[in-house]
Protein backbone atom coordinates (compact mmCIF):
# COMPACT_ATOMS: atom_id res chain seq x y z
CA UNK A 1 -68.25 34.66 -14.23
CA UNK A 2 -71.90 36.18 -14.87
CA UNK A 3 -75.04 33.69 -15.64
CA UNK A 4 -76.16 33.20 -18.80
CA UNK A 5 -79.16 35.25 -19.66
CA UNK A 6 -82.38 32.52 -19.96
CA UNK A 7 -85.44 33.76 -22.07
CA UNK A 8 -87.99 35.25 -19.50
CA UNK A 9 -91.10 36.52 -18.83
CA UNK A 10 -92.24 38.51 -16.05
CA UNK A 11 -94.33 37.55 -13.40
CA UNK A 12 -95.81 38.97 -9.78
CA UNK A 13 -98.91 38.94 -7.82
CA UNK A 14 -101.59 41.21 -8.22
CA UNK A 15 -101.73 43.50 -5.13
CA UNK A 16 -105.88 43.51 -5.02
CA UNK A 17 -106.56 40.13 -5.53
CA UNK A 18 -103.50 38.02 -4.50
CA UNK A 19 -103.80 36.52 -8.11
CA UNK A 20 -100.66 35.30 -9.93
CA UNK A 21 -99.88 37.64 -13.41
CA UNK A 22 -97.74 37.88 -16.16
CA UNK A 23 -96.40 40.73 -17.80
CA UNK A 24 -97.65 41.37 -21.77
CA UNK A 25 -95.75 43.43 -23.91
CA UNK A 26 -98.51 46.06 -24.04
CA UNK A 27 -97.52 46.81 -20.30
CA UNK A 28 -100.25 45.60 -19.03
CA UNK A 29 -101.00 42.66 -16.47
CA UNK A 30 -102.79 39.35 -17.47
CA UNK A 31 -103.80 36.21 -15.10
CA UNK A 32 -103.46 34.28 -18.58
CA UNK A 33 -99.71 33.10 -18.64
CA UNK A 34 -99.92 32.76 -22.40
CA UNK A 35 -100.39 36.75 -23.08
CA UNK A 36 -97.08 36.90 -21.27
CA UNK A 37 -94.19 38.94 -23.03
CA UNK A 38 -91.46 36.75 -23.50
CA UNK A 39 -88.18 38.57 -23.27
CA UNK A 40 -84.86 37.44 -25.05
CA UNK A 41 -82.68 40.17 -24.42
CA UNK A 42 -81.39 40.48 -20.96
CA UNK A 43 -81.26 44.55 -21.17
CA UNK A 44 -84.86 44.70 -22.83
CA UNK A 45 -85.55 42.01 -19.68
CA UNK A 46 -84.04 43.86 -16.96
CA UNK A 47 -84.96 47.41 -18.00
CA UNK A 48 -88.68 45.92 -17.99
CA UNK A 49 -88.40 44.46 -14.68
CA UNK A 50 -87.29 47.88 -13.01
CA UNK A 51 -90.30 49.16 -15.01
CA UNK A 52 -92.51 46.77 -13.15
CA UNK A 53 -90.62 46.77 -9.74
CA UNK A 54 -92.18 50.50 -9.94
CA UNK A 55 -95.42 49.15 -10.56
CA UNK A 56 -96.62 48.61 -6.54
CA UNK A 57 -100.07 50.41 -7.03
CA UNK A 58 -100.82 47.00 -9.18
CA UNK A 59 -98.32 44.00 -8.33
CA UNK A 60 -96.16 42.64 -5.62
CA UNK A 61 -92.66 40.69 -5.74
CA UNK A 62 -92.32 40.99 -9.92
CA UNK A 63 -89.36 39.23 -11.01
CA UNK A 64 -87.94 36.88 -14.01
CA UNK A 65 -88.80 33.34 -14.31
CA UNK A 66 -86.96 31.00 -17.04
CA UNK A 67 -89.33 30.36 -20.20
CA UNK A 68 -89.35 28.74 -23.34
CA UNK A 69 -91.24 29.61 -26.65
CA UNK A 70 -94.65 26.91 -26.68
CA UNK A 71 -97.29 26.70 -29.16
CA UNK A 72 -99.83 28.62 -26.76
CA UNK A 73 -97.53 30.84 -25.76
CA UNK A 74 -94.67 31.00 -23.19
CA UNK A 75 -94.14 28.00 -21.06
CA UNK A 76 -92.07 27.91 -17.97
CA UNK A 77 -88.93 25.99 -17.54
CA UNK A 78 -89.20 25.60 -13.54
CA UNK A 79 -91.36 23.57 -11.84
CA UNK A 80 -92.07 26.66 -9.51
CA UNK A 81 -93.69 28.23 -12.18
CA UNK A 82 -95.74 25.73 -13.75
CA UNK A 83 -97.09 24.82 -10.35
CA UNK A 84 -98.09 29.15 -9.61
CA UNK A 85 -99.99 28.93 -13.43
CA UNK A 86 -101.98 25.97 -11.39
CA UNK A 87 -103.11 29.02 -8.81
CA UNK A 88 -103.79 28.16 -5.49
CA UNK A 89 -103.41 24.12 -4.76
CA UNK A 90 -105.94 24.33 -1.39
CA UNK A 91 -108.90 22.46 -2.75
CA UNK A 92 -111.90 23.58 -3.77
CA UNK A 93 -111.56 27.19 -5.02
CA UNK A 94 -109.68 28.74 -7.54
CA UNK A 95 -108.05 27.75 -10.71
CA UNK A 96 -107.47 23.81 -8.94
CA UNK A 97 -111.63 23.66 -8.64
CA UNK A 98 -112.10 23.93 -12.52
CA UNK A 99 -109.35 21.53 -13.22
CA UNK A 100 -110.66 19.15 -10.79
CA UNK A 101 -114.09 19.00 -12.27
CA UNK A 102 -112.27 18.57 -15.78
């Protein structure tokens, strides 16, 4: 019995700057999780993630992660992913250090 197909987006790490990024429909990468493309179709999904699997002059380790439609734009469904939008959690630098000074 195959899995269910779960609305996606793409996501990887950029290969210069270690920086988490999301995959817009453009075809271009964005740190901003909310440009994301948000894919419903499991062929549109997985014909986009070979796409970006061929990407390795930009990003390392794309793959799917879960999502949901939000009012800012795609949200994750996994606590994996909402923790990587966080960015690094090693205090103070990064993504935590302007959350931490509000």
């Amino acid at each position: 019995m195959s899995r269910r197909f779960t609305p996606s987006v793409i996501t990887a790490n950029a290969l210069l700057s270690g920086e988490v990024v999301w995959l817009c429909a453009d075809g271009q990468w964005s740190p901003d999780p909310r440009a994301a493309a948000l894919f419903t179709d499991a062929d549109l999904a997985q014909d986009r993630l070979a796409w970006a699997q061929g990407q390795a002059q930009a990003v390392v380790g794309p793959y799917l992660a879960g999502a949901k439609s939000g009012p800012d734009g795609p949200e994750p469904v996994h606590f994996r992913e909402a923790f990587r939008r966080r960015g690094p959690s090693n205090y103070p630098h990064g993504k935590q250090e302007a959350l931490c000074r509000g």
